[in-house]
PDB file of N, CA and C in Angstrom:
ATOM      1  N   UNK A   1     -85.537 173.551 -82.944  1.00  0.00           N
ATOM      2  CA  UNK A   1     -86.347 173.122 -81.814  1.00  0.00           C
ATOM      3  C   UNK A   1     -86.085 171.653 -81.540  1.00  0.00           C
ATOM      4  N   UNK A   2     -85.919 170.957 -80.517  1.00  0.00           N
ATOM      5  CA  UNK A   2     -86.028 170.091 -79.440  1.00  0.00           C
ATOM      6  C   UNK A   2     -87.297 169.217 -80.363  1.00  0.00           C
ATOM      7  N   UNK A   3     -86.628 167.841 -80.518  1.00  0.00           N
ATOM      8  CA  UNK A   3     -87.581 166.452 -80.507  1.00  0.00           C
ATOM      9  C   UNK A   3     -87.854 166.337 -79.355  1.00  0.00           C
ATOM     10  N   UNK A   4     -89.246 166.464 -78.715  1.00  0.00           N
ATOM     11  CA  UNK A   4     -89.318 166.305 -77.551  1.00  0.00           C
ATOM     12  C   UNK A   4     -90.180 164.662 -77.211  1.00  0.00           C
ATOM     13  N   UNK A   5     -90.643 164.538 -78.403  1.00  0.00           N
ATOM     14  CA  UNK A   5     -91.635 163.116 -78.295  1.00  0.00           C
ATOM     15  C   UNK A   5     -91.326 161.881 -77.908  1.00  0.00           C
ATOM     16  N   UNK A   6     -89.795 162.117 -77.472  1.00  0.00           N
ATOM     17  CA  UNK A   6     -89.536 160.738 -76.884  1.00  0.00           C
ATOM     18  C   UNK A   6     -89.282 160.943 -75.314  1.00  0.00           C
ATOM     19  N   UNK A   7     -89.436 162.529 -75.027  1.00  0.00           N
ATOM     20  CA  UNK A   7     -89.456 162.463 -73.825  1.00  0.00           C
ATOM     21  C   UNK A   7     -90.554 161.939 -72.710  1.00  0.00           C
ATOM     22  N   UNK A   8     -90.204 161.127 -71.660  1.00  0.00           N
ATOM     23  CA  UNK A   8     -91.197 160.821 -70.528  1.00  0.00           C
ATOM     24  C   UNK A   8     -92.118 161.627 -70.131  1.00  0.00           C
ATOM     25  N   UNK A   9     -93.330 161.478 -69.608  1.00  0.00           N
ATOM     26  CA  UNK A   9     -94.399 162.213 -69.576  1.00  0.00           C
ATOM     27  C   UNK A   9     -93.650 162.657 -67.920  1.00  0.00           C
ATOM     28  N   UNK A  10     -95.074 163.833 -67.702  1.00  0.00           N
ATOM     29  CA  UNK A  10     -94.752 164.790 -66.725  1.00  0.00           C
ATOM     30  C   UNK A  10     -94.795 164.411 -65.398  1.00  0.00           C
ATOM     31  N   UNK A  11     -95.384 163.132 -65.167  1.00  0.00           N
ATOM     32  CA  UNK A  11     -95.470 162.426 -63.532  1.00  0.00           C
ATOM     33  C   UNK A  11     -93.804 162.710 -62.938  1.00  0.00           C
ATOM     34  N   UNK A  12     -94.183 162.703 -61.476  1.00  0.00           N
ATOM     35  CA  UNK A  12     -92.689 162.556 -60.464  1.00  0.00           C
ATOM     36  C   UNK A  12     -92.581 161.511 -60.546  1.00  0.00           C
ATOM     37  N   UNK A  13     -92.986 160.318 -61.491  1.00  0.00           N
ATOM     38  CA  UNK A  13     -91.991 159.082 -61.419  1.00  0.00           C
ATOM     39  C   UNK A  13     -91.189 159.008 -61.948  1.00  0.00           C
ATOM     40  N   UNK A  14     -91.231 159.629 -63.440  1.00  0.00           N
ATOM     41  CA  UNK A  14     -90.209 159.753 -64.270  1.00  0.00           C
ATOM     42  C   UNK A  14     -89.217 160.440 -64.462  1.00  0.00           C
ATOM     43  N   UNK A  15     -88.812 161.261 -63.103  1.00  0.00           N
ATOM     44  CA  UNK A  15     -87.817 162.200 -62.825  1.00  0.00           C
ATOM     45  C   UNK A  15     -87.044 161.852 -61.516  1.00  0.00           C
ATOM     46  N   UNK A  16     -88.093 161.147 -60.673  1.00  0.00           N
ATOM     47  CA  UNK A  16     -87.868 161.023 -59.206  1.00  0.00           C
ATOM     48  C   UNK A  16     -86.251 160.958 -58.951  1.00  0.00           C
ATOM     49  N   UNK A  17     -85.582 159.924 -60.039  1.00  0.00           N
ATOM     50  CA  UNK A  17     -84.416 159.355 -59.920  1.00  0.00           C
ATOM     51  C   UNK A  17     -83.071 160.754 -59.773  1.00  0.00           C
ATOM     52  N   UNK A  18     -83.441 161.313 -60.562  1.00  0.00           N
ATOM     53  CA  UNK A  18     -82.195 162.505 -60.452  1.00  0.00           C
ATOM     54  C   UNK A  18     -82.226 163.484 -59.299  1.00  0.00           C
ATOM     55  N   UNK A  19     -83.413 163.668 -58.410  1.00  0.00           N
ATOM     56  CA  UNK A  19     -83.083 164.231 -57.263  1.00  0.00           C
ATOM     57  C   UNK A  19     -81.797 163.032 -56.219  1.00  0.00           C
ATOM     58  N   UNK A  20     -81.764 161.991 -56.688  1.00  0.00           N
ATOM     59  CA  UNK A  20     -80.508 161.056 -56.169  1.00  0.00           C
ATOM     60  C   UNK A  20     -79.592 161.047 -56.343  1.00  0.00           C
ATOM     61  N   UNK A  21     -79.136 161.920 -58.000  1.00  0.00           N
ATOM     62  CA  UNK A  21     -78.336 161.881 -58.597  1.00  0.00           C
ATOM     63  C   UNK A  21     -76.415 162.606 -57.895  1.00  0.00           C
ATOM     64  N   UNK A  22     -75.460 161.753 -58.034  1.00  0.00           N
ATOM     65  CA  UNK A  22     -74.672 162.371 -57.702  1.00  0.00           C
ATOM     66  C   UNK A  22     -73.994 163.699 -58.478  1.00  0.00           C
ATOM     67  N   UNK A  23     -74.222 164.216 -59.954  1.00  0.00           N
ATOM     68  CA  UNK A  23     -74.082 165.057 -60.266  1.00  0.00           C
ATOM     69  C   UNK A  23     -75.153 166.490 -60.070  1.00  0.00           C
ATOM     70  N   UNK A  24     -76.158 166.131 -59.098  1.00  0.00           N
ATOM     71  CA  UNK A  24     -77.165 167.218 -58.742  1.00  0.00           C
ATOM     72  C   UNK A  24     -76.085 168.100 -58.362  1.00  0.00           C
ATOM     73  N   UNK A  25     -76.009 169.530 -58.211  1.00  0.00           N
ATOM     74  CA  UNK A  25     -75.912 171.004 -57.996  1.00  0.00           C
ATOM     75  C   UNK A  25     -74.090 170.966 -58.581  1.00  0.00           C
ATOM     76  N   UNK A  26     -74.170 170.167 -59.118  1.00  0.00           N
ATOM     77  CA  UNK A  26     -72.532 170.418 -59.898  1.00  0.00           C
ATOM     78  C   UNK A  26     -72.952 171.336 -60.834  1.00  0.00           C
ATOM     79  N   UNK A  27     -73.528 171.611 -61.842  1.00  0.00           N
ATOM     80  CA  UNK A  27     -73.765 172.021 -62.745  1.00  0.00           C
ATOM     81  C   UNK A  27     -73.168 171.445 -64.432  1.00  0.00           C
ATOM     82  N   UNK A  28     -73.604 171.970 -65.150  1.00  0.00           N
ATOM     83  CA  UNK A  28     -73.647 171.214 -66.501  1.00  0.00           C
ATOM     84  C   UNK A  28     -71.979 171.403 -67.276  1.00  0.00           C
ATOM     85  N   UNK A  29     -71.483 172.016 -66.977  1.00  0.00           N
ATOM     86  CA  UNK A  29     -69.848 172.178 -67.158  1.00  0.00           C
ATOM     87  C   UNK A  29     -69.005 171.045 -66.915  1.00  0.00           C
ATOM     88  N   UNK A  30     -69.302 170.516 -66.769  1.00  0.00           N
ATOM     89  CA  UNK A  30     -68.285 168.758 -65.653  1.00  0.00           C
ATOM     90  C   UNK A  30     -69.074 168.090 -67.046  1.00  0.00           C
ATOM     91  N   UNK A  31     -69.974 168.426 -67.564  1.00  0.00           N
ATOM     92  CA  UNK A  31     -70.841 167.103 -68.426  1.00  0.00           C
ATOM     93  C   UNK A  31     -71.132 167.199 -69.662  1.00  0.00           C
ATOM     94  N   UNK A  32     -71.233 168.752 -70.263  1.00  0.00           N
ATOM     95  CA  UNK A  32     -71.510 169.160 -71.346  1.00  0.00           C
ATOM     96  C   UNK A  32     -70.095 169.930 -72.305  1.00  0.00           C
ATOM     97  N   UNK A  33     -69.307 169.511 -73.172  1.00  0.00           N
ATOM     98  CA  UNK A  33     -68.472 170.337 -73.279  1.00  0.00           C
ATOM     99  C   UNK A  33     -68.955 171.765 -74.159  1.00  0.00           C
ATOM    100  N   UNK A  34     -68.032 172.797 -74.312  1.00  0.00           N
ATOM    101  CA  UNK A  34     -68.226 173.472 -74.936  1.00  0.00           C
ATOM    102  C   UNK A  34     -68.524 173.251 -76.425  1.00  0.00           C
ATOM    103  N   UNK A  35     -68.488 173.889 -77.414  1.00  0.00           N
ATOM    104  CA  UNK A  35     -68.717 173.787 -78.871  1.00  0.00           C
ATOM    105  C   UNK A  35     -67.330 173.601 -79.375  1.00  0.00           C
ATOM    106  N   UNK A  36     -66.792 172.853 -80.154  1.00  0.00           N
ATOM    107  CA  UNK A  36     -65.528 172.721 -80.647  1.00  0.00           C
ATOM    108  C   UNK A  36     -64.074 171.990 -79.984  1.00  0.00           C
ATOM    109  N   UNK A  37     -64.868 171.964 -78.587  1.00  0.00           N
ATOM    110  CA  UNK A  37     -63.586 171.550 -77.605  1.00  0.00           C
ATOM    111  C   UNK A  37     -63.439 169.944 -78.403  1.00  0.00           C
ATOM    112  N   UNK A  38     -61.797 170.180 -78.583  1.00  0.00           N
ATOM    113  CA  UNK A  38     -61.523 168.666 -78.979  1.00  0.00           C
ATOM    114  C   UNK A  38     -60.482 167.975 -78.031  1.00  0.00           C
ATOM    115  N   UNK A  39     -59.909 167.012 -78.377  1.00  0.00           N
ATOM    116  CA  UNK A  39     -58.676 166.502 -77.853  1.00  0.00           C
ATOM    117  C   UNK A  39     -58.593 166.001 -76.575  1.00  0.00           C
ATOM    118  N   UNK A  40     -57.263 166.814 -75.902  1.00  0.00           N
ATOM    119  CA  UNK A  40     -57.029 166.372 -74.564  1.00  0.00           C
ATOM    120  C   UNK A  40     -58.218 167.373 -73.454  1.00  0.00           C
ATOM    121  N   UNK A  41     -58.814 168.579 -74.376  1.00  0.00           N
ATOM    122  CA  UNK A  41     -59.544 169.233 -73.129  1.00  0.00           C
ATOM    123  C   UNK A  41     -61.025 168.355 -73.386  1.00  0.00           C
ATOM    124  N   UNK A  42     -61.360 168.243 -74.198  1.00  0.00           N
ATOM    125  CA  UNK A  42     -62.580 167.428 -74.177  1.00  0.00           C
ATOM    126  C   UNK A  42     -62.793 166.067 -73.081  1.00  0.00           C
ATOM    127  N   UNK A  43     -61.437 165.170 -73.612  1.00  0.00           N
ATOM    128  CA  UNK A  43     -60.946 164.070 -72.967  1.00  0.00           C
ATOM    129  C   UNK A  43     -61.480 163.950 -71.723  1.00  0.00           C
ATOM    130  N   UNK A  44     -60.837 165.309 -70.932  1.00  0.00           N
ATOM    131  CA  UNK A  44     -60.003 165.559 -69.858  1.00  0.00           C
ATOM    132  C   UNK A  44     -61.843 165.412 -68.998  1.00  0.00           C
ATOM    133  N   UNK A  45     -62.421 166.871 -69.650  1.00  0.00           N
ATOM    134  CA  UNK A  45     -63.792 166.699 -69.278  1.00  0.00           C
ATOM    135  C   UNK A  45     -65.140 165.304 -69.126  1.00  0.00           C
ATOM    136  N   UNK A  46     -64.583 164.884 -70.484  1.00  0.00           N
ATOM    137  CA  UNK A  46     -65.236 163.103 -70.290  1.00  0.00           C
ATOM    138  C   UNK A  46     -64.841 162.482 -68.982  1.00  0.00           C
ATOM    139  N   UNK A  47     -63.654 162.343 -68.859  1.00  0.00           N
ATOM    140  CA  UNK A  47     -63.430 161.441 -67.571  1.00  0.00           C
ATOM    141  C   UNK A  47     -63.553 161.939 -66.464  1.00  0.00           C
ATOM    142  N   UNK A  48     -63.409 163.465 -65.967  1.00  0.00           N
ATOM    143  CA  UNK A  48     -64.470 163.992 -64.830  1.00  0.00           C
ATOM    144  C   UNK A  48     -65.499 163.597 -64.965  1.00  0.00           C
ATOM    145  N   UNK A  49     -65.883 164.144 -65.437  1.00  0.00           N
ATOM    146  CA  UNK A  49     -67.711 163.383 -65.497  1.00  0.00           C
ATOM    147  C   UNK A  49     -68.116 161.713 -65.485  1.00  0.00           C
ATOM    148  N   UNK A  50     -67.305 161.192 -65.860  1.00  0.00           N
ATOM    149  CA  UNK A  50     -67.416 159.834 -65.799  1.00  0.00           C
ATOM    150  C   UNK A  50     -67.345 159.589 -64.355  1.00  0.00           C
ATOM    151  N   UNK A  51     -66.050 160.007 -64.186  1.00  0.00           N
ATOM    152  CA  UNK A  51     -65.415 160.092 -62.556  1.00  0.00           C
ATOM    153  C   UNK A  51     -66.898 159.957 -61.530  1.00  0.00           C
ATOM    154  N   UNK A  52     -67.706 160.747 -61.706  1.00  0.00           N
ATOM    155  CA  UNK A  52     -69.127 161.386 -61.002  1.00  0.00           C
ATOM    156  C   UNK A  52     -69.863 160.219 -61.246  1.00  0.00           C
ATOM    157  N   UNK A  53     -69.809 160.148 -62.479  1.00  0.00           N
ATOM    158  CA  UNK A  53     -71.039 159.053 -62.796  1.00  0.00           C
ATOM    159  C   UNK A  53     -70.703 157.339 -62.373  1.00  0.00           C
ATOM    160  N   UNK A  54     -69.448 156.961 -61.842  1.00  0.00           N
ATOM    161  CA  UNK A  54     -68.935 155.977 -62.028  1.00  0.00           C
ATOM    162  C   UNK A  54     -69.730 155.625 -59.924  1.00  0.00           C
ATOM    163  N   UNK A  55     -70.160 156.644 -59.365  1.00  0.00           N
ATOM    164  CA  UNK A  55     -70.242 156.204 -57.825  1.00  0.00           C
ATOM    165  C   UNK A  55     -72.026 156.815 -57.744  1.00  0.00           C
ATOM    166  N   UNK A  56     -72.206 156.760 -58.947  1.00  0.00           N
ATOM    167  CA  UNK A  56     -73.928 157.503 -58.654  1.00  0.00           C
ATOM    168  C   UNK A  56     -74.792 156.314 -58.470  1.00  0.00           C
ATOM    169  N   UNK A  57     -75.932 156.309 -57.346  1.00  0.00           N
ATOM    170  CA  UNK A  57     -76.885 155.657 -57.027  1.00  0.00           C
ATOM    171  C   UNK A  57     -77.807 155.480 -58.269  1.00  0.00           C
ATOM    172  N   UNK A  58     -77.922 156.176 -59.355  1.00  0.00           N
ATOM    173  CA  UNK A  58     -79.035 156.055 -60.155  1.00  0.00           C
ATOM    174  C   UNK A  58     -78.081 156.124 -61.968  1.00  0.00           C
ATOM    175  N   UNK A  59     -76.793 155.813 -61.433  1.00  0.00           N
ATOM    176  CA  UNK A  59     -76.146 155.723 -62.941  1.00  0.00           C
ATOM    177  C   UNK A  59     -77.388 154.845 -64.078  1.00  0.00           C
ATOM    178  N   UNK A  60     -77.734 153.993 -63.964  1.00  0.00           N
ATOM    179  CA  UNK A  60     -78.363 153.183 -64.389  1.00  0.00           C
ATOM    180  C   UNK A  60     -79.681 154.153 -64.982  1.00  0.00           C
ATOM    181  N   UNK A  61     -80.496 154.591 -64.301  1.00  0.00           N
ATOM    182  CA  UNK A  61     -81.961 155.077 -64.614  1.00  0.00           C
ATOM    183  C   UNK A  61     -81.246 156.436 -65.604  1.00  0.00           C
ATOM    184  N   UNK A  62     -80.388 156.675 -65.176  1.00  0.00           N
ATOM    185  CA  UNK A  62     -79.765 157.972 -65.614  1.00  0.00           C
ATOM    186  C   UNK A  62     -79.256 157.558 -68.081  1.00  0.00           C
ATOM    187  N   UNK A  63     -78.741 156.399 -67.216  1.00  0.00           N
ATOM    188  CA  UNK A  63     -78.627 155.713 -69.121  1.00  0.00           C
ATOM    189  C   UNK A  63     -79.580 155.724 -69.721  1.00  0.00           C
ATOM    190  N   UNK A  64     -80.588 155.093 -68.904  1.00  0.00           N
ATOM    191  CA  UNK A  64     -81.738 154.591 -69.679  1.00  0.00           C
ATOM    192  C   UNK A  64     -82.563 155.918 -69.984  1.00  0.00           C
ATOM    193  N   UNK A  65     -82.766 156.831 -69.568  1.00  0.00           N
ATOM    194  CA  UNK A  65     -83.139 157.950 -69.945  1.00  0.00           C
ATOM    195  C   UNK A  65     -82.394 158.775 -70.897  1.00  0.00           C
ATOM    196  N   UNK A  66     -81.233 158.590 -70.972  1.00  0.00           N
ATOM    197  CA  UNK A  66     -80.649 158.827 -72.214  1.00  0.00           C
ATOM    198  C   UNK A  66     -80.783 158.524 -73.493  1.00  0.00           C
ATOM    199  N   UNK A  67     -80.278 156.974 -73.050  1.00  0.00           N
ATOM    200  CA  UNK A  67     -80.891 156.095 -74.319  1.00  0.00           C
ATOM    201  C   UNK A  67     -82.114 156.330 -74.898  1.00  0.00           C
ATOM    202  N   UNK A  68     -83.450 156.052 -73.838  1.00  0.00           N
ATOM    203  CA  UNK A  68     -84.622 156.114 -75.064  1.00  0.00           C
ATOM    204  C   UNK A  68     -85.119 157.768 -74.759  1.00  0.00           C
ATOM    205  N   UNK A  69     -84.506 158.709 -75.035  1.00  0.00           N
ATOM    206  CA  UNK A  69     -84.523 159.947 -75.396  1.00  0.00           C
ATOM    207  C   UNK A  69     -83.845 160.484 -76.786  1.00  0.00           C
ATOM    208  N   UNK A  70     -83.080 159.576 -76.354  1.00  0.00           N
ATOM    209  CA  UNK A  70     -81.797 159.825 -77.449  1.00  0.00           C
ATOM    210  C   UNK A  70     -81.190 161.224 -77.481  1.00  0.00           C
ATOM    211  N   UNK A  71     -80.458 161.762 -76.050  1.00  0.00           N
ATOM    212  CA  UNK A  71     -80.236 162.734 -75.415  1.00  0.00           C
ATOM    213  C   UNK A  71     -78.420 163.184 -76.290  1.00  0.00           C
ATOM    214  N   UNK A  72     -78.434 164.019 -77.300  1.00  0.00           N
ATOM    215  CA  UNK A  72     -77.723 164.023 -78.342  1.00  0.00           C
ATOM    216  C   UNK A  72     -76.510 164.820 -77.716  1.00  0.00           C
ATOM    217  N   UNK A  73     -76.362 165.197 -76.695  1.00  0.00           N
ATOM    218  CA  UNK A  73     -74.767 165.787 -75.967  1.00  0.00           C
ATOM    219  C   UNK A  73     -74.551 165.194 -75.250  1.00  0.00           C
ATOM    220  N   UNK A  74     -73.363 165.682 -73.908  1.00  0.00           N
ATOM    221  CA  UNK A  74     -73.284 165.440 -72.704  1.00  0.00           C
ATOM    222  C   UNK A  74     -72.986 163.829 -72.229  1.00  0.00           C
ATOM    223  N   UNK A  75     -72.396 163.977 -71.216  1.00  0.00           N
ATOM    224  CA  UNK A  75     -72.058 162.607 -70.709  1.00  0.00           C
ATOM    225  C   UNK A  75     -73.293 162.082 -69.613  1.00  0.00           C
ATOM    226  N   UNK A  76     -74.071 161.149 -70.112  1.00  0.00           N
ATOM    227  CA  UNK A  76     -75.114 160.220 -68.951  1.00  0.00           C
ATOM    228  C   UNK A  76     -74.690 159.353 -68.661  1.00  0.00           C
ATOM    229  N   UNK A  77     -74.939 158.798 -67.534  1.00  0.00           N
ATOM    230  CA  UNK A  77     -75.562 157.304 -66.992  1.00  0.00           C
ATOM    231  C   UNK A  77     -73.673 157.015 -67.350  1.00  0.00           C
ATOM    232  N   UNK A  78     -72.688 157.568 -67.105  1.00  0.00           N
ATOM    233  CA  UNK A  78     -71.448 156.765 -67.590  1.00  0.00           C
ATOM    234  C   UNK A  78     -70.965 157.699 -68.908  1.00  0.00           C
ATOM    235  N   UNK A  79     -71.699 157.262 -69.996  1.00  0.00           N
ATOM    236  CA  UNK A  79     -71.069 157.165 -71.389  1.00  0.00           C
ATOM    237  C   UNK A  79     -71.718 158.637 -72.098  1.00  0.00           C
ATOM    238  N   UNK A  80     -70.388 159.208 -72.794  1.00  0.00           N
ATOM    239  CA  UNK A  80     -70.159 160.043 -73.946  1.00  0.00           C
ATOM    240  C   UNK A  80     -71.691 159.856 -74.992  1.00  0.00           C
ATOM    241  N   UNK A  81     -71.737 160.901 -75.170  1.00  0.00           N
ATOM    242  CA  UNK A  81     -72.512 160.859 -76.708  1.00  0.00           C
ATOM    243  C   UNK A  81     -72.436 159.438 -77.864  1.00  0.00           C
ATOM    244  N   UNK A  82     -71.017 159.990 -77.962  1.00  0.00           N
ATOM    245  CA  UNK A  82     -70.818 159.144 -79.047  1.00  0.00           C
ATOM    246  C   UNK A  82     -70.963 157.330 -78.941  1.00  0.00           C
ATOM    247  N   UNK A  83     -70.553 157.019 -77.343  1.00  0.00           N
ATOM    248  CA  UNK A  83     -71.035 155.690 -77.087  1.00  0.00           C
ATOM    249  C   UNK A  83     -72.127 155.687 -76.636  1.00  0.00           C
ATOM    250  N   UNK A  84     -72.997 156.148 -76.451  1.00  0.00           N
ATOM    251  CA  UNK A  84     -74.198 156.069 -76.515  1.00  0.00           C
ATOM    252  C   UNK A  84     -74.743 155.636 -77.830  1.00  0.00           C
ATOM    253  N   UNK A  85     -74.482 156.525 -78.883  1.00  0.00           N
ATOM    254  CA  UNK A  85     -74.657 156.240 -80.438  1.00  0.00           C
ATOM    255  C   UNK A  85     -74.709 154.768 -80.644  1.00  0.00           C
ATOM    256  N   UNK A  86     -73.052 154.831 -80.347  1.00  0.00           N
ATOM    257  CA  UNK A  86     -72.993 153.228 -80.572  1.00  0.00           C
ATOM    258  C   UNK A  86     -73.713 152.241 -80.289  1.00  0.00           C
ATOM    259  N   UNK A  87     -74.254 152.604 -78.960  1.00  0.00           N
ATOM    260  CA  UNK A  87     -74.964 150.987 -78.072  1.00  0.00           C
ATOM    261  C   UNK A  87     -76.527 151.295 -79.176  1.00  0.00           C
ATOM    262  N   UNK A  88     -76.661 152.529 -79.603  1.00  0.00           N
ATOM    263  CA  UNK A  88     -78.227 152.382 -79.958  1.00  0.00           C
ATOM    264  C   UNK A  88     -77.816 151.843 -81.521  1.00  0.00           C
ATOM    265  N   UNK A  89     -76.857 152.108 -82.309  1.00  0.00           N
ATOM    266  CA  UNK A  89     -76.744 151.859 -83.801  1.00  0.00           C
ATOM    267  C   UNK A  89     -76.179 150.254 -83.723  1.00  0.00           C
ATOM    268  N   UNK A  90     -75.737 149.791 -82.749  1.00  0.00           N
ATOM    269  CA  UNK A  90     -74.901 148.315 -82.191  1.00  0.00           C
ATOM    270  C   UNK A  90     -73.788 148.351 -82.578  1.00  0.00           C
ATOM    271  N   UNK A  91     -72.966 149.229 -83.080  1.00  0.00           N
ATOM    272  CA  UNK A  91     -71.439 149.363 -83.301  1.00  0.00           C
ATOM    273  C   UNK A  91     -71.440 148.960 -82.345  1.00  0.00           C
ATOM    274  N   UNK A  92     -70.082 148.027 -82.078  1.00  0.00           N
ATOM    275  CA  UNK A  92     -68.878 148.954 -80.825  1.00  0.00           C
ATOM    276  C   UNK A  92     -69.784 148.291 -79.371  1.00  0.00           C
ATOM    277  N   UNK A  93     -71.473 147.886 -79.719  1.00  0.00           N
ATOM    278  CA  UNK A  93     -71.770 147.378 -77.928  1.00  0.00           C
ATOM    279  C   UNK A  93     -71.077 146.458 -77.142  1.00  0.00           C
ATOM    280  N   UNK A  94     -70.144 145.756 -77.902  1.00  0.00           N
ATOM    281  CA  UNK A  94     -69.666 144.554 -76.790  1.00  0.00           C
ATOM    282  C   UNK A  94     -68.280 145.339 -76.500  1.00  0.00           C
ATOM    283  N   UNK A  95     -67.812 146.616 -76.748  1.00  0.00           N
ATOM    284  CA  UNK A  95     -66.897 147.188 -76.266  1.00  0.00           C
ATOM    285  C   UNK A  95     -67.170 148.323 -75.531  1.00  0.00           C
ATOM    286  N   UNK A  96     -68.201 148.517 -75.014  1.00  0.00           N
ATOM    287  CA  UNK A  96     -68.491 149.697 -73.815  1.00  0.00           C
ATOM    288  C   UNK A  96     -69.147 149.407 -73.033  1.00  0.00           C
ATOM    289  N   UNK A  97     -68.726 149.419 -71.911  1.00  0.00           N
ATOM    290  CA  UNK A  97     -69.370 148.653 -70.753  1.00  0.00           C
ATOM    291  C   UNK A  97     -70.252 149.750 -69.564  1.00  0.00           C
ATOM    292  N   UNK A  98     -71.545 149.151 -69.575  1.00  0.00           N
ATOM    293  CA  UNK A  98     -72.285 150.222 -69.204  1.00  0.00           C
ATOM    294  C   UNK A  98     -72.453 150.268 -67.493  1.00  0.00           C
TER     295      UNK A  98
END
């Protein structure tokens, strides 16, 4: 089961932002990879999705909801899982630019 306790409470303020979002009605395939995908198909999928996220009106609100969720797949606000990790553990923050 889902840590859900760091999620934002239920008001339309705290969602408002992703009806803006430029990845709305793409669906979760462009953002989430499969289980096991490594390499160049994983890659390949990161930078689509980046691609999306790199011209979105709400890239920004979109991180930050990541971040203090601590939203453990998928590409947000820009950045991979794993740099996400980073910016919250401080590896690696002065090398990913948000």
């Amino acid at each position: 089961m889902n840590d859900v306790s760091r999620q934002p409470g239920a008001g339309p303020r705290h969602w408002q932002w992703q009806a803006r979002a430029a990845c709305r009605g793409l669906g979760p395939g462009r953002f989430f990879h499969p289980a096991g995908e490594r390499g160049d198909d994983r890659e390949g999928r990161d930078e689509a999705a980046k691609r999306v996220c790199a011209g979105c009106p709400v890239r920004t609100a979109c991180l930050e909801h990541a971040l203090s969720t601590r939203e453990p797949f998928g590409v947000w606000g820009g950045l991979t899982e794993e740099e996400r990790r980073r910016l919250l553990t401080g590896a690696g923050a002065r090398r990913v630019a948000v």
